[in-house]
N, C-alpha and C. Protein backbone atom coordinates (compact mmCIF):
# COMPACT_ATOMS: atom_id res chain seq x y z
N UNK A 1 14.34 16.83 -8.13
CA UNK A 1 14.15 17.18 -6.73
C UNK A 1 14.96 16.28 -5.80
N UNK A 2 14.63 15.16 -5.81
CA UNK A 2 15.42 13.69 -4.94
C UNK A 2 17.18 14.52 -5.08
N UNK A 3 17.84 15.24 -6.27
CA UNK A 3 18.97 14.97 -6.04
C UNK A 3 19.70 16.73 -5.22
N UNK A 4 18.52 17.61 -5.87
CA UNK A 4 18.54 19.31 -4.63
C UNK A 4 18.83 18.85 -3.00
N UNK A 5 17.80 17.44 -3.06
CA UNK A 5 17.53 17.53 -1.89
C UNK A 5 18.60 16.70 -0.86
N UNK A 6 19.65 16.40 -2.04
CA UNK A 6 20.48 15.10 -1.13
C UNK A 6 20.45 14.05 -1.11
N UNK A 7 19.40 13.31 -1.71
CA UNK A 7 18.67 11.94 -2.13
C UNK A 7 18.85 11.86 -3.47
N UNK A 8 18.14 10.71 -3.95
CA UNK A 8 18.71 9.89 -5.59
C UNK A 8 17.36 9.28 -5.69
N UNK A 9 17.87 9.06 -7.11
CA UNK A 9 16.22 8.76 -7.66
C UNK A 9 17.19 7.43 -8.84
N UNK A 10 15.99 6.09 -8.85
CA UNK A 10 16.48 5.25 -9.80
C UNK A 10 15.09 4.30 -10.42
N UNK A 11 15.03 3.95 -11.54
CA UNK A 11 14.46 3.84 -12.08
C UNK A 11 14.55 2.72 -13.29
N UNK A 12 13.86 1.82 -13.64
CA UNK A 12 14.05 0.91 -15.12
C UNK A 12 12.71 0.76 -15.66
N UNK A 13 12.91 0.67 -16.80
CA UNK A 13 11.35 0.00 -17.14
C UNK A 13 11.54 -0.92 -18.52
N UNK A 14 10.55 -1.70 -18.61
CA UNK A 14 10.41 -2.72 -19.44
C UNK A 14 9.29 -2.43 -20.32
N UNK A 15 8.76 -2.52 -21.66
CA UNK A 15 8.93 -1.70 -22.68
C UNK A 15 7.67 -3.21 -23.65
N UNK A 16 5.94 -3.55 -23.15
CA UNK A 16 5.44 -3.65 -23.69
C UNK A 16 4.53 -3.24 -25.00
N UNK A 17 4.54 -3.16 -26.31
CA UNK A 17 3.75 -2.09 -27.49
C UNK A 17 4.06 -0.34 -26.46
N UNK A 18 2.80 -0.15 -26.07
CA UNK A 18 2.62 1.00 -25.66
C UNK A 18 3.17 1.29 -24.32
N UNK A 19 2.84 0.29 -23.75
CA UNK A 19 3.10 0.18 -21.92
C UNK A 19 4.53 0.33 -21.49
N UNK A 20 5.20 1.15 -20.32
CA UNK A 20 5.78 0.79 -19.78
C UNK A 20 5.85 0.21 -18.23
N UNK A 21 6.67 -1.18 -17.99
CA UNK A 21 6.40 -1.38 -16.30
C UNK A 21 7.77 -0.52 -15.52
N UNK A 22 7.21 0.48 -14.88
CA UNK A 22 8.49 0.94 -14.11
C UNK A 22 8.66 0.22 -12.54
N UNK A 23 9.59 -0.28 -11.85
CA UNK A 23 9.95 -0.31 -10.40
C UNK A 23 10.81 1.03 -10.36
N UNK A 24 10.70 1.60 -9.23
CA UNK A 24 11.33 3.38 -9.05
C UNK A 24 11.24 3.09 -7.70
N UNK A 25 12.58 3.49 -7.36
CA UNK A 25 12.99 3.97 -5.44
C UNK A 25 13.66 5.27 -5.35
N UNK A 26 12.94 5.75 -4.79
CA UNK A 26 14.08 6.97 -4.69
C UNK A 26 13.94 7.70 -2.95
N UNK A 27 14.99 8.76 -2.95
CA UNK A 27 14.84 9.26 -1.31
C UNK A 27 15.31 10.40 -1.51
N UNK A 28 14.46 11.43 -0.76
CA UNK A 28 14.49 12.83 -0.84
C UNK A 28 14.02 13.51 0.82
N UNK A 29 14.47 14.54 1.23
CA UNK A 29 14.35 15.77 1.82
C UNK A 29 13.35 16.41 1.35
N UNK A 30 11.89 16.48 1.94
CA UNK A 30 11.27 17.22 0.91
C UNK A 30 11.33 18.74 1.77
N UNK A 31 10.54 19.44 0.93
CA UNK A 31 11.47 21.06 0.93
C UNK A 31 10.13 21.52 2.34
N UNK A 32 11.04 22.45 3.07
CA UNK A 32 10.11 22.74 4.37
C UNK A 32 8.83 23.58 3.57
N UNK A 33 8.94 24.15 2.60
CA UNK A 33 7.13 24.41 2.73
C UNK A 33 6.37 23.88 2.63
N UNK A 34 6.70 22.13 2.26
CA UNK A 34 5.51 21.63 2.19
C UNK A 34 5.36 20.72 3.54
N UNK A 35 6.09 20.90 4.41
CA UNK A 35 5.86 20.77 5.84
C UNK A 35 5.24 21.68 6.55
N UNK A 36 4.61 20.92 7.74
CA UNK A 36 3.86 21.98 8.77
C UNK A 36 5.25 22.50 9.74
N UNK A 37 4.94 23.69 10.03
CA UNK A 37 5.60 24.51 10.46
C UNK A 37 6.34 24.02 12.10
N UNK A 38 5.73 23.30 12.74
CA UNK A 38 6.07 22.45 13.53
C UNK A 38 6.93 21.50 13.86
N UNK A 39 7.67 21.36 12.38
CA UNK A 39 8.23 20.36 11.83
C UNK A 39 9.42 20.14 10.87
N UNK A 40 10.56 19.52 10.54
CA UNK A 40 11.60 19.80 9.58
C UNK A 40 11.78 18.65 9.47
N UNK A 41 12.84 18.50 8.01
CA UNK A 41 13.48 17.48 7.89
C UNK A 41 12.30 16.11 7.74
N UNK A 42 11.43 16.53 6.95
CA UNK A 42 10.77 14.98 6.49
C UNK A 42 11.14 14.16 5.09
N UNK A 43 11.95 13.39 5.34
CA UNK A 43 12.68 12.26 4.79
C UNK A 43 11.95 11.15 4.36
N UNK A 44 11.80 10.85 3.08
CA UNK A 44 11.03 9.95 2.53
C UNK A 44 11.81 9.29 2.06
N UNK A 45 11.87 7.59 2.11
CA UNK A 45 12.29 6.74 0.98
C UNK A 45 10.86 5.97 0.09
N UNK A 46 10.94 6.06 -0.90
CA UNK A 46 9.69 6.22 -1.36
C UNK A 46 9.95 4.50 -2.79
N UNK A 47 9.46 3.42 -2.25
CA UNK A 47 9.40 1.98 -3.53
C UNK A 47 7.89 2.60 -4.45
N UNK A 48 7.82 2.46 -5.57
CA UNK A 48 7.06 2.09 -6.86
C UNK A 48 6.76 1.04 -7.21
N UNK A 49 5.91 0.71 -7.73
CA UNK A 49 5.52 -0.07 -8.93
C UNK A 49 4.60 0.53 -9.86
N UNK A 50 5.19 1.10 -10.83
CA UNK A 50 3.87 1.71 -12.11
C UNK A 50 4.16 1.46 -12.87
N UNK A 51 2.87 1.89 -13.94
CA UNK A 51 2.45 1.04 -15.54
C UNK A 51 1.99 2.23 -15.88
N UNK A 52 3.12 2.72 -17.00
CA UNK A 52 2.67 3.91 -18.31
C UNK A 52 2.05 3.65 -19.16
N UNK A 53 1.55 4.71 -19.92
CA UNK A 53 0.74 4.39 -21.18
C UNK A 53 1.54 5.57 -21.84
N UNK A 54 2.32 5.11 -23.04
CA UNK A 54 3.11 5.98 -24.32
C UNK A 54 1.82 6.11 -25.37
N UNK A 55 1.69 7.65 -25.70
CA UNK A 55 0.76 7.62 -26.85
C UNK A 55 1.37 7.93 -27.91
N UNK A 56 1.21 6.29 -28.59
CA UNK A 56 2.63 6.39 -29.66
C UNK A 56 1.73 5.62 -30.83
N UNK A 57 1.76 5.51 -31.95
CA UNK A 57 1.05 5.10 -32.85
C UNK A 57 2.03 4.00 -33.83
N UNK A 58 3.15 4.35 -33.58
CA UNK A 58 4.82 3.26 -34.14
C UNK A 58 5.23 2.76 -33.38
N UNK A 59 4.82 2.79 -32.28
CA UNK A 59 5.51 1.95 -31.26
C UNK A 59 7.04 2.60 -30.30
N UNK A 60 7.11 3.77 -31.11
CA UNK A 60 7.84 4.80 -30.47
C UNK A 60 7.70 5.23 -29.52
N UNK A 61 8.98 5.90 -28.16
CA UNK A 61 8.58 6.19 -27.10
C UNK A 61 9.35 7.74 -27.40
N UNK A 62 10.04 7.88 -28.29
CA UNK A 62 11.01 9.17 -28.50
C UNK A 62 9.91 10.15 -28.47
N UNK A 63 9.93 11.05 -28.32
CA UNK A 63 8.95 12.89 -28.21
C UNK A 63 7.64 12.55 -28.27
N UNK A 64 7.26 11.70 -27.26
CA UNK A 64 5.99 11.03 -27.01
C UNK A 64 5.30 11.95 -25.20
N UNK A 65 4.04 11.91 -25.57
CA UNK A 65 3.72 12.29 -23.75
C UNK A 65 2.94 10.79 -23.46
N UNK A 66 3.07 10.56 -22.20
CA UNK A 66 2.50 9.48 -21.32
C UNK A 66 1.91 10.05 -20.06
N UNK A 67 0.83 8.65 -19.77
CA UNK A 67 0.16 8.82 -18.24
C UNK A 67 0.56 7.69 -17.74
N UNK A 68 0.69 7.54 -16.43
CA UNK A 68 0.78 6.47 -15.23
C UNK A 68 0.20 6.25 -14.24
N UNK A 69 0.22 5.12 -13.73
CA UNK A 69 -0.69 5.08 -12.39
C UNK A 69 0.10 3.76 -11.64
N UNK A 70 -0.19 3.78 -10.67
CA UNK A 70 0.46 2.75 -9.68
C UNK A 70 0.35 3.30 -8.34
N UNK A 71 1.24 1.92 -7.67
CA UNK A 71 1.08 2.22 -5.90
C UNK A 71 2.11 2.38 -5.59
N UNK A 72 2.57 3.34 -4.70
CA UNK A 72 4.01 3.34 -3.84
C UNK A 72 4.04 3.31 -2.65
N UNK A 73 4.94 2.55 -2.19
CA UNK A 73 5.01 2.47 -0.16
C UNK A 73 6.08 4.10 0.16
N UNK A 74 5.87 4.61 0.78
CA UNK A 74 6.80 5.72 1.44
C UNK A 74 7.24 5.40 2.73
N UNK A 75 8.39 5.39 3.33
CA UNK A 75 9.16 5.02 4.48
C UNK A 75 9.26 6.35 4.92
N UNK A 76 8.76 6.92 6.16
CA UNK A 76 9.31 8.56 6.40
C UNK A 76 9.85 8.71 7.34
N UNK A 77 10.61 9.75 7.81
CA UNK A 77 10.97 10.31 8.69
C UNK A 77 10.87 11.80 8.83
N UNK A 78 10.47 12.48 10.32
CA UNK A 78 10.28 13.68 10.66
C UNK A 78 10.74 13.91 12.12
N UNK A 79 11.52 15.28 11.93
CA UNK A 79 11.92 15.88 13.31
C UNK A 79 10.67 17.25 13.84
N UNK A 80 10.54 17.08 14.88
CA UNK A 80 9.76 17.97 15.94
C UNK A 80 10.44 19.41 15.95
N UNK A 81 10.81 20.04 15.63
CA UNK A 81 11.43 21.48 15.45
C UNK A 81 12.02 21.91 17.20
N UNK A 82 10.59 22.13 17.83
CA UNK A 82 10.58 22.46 19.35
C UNK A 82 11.45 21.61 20.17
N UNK A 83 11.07 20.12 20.62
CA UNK A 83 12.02 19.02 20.89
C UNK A 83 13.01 18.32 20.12
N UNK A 84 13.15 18.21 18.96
CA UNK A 84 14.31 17.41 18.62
C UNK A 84 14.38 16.30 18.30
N UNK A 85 12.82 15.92 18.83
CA UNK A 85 12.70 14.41 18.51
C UNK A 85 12.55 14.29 17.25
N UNK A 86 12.73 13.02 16.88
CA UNK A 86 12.58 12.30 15.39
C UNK A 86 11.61 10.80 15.52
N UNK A 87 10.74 11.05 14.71
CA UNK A 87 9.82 9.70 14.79
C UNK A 87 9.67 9.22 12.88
N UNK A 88 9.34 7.91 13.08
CA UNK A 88 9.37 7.51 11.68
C UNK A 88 7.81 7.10 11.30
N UNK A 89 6.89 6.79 10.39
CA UNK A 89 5.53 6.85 10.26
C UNK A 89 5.97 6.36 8.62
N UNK A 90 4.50 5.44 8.16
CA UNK A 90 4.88 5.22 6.53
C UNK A 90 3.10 5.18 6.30
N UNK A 91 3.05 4.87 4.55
CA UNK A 91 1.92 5.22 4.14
C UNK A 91 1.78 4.72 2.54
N UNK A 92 0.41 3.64 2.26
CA UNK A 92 1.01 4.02 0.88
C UNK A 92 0.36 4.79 0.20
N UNK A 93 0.63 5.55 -0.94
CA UNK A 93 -0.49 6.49 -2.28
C UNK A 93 -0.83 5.54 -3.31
N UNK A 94 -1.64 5.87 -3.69
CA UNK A 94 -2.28 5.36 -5.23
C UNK A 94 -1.90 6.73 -6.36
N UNK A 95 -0.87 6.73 -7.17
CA UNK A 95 -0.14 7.43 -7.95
C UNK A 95 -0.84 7.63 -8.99
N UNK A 96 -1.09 8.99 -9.76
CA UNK A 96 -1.39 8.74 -11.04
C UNK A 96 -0.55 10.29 -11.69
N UNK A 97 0.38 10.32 -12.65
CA UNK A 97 1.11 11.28 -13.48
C UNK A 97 1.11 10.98 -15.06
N UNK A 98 2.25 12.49 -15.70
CA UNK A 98 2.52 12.19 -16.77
C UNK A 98 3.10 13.18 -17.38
N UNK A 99 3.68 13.02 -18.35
CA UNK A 99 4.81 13.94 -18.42
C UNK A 99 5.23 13.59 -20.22
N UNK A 100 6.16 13.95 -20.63
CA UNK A 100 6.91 14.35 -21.79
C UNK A 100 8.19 13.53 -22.03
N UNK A 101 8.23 12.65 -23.04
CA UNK A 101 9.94 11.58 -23.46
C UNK A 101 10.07 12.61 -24.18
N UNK A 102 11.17 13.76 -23.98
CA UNK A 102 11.97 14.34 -25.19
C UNK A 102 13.37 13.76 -25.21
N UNK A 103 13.72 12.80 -26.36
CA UNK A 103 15.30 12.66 -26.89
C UNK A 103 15.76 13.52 -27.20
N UNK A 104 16.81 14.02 -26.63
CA UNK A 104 17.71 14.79 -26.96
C UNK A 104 19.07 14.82 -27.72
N UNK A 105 19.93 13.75 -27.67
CA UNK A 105 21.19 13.61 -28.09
C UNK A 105 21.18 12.15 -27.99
N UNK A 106 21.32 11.27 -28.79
CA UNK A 106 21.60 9.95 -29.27
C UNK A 106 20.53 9.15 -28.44
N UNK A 107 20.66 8.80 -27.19
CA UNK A 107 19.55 7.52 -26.40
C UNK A 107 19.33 8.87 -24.92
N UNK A 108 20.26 9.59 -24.76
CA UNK A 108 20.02 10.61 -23.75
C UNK A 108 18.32 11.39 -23.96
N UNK A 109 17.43 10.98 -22.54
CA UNK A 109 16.27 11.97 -22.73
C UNK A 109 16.22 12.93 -21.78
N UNK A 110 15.56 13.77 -22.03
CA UNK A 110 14.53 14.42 -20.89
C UNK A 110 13.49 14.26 -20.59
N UNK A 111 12.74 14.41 -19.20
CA UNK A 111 10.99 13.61 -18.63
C UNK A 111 10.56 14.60 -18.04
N UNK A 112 10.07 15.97 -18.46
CA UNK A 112 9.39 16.67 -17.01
C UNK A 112 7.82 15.96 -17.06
N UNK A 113 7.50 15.93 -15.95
CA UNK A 113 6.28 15.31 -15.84
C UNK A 113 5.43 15.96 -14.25
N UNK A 114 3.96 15.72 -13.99
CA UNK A 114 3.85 16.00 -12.90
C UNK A 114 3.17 14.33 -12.24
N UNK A 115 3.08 14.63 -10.73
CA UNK A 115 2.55 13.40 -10.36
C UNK A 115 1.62 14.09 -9.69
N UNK A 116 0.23 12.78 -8.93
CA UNK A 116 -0.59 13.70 -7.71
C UNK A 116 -0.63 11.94 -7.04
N UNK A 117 -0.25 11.98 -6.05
CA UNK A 117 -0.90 10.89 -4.90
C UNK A 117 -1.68 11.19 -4.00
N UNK A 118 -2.25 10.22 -3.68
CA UNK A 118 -3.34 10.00 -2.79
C UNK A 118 -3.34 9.11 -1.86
N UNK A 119 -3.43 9.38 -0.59
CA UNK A 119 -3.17 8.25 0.37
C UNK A 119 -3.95 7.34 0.79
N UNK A 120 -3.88 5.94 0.97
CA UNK A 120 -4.82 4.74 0.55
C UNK A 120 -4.60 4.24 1.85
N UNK A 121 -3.37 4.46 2.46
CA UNK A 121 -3.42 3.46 3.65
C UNK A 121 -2.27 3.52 4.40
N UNK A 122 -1.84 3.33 5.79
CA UNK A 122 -0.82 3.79 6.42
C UNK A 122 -1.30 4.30 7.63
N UNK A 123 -0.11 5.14 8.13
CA UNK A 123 -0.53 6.19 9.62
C UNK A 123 -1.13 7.30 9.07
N UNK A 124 -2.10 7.87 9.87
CA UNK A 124 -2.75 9.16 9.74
C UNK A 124 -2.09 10.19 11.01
N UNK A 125 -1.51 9.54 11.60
CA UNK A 125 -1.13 10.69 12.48
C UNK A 125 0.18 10.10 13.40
N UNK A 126 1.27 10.85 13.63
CA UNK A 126 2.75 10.64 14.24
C UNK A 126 2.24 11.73 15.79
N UNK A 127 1.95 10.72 17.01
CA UNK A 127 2.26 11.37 18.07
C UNK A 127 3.50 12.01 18.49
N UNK A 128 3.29 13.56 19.12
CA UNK A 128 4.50 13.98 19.65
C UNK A 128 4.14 14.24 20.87
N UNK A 129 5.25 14.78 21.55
CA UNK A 129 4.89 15.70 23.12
C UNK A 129 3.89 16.46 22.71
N UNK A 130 4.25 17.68 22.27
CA UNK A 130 3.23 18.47 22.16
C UNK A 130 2.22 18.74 21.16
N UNK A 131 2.32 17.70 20.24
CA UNK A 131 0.79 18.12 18.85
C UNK A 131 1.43 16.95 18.02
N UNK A 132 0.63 16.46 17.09
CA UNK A 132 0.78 15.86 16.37
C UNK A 132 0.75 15.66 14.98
N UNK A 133 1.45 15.24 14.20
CA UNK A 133 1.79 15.77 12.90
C UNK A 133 0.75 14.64 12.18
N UNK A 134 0.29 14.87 10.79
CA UNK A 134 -0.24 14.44 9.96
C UNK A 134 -0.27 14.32 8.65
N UNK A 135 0.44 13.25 8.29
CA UNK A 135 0.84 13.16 6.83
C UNK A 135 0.04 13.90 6.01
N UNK A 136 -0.26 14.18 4.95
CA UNK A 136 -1.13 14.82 3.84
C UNK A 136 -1.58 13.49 3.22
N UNK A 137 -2.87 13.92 3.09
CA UNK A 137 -3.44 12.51 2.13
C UNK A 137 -3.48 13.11 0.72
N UNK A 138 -3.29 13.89 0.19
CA UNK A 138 -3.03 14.50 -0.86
C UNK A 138 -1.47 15.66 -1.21
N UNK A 139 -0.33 14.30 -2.26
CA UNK A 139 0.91 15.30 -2.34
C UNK A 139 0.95 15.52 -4.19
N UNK A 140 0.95 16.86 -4.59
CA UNK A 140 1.36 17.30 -5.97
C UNK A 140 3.14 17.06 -6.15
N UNK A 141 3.08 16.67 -6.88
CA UNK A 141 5.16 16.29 -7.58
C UNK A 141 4.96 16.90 -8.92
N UNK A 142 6.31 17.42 -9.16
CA UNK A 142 6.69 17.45 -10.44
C UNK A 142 7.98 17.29 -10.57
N UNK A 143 9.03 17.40 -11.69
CA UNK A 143 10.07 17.32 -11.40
C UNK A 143 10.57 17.05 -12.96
N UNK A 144 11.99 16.82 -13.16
CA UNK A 144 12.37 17.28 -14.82
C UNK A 144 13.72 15.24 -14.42
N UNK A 145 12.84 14.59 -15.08
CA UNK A 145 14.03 13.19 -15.35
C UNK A 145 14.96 13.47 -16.59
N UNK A 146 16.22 12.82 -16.11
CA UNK A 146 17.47 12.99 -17.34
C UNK A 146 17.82 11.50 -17.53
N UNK A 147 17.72 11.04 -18.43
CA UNK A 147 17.86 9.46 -18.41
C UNK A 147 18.71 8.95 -19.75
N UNK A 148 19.02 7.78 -20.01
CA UNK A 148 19.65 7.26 -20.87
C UNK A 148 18.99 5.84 -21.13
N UNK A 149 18.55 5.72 -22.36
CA UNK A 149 17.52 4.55 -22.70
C UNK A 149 18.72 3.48 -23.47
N UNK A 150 18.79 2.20 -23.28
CA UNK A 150 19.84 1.22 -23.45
C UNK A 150 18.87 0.43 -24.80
């Protein structure tokens, strides 16, 4: 999604028995339907910190599924459709997903996975002229990772 949308997505993780620690930043355009109609162009830069769980029994992460959980800060931005204006507002979620390591070709994988956040803390509401917008305290993600494991 981050890269449909014009934005980039990056990612590492460090690789305890089962656990992985990921740091993840990424920045995306998210898509107008999941905006209020009032509204366009909401721009997220979005920091991580999460901790996977690989259900792996060898210590393998290859054609394994995992869950995660962690916190992320979101940096946003949104334009007013009617006026033009642009205001910025942030927030953080308490993350929890999980998804699929399929190797594909030598260290090359694939990750579709879904996420659900929940909002813990931040602005609840971006004044405008005329109405005011309100983050969602509840956002569904999914999305398909292509990665290369070193």
């Amino acid at each position: 999604l981050p890269y449909i949308s014009g934005g980039y997505y990056g990612s590492v993780w460090g690789k305890i028995d089962n656990f992985r620690i990921r740091p993840v930043i990424t920045e995306l355009t998210q898509p107008e339907f999941v905006v209020d109609k009032n509204y366009k162009e909401l721009k997220t830069k979005a920091y991580a910190l999460l901790v996977d769980y690989v259900f792996s029994t060898d210590g393998n992460i290859d054609n394994k599924f995992w869950v995660g959980t962690g916190i992320e800060y979101w940096d946003n931005r949104i334009m007013q459709k009617s006026s033009g204006i642009k205001k910025s507002f942030s927030n953080f979620y308490y993350t929890l997903g999980g998804g699929y390591i399929y190797k594909f070709w030598n260290n090359f994988y694939i990750n579709p996975w879904i996420a659900f956040h929940v909002k813990i803390a931040g602005d609840s509401k971006v004044n405008f002229v005329n109405n005011n917008y309100s983050p969602s305290a509840f956002v569904p993600e999914g999305s398909i990772k292509i990665g290369y494991e070193f």
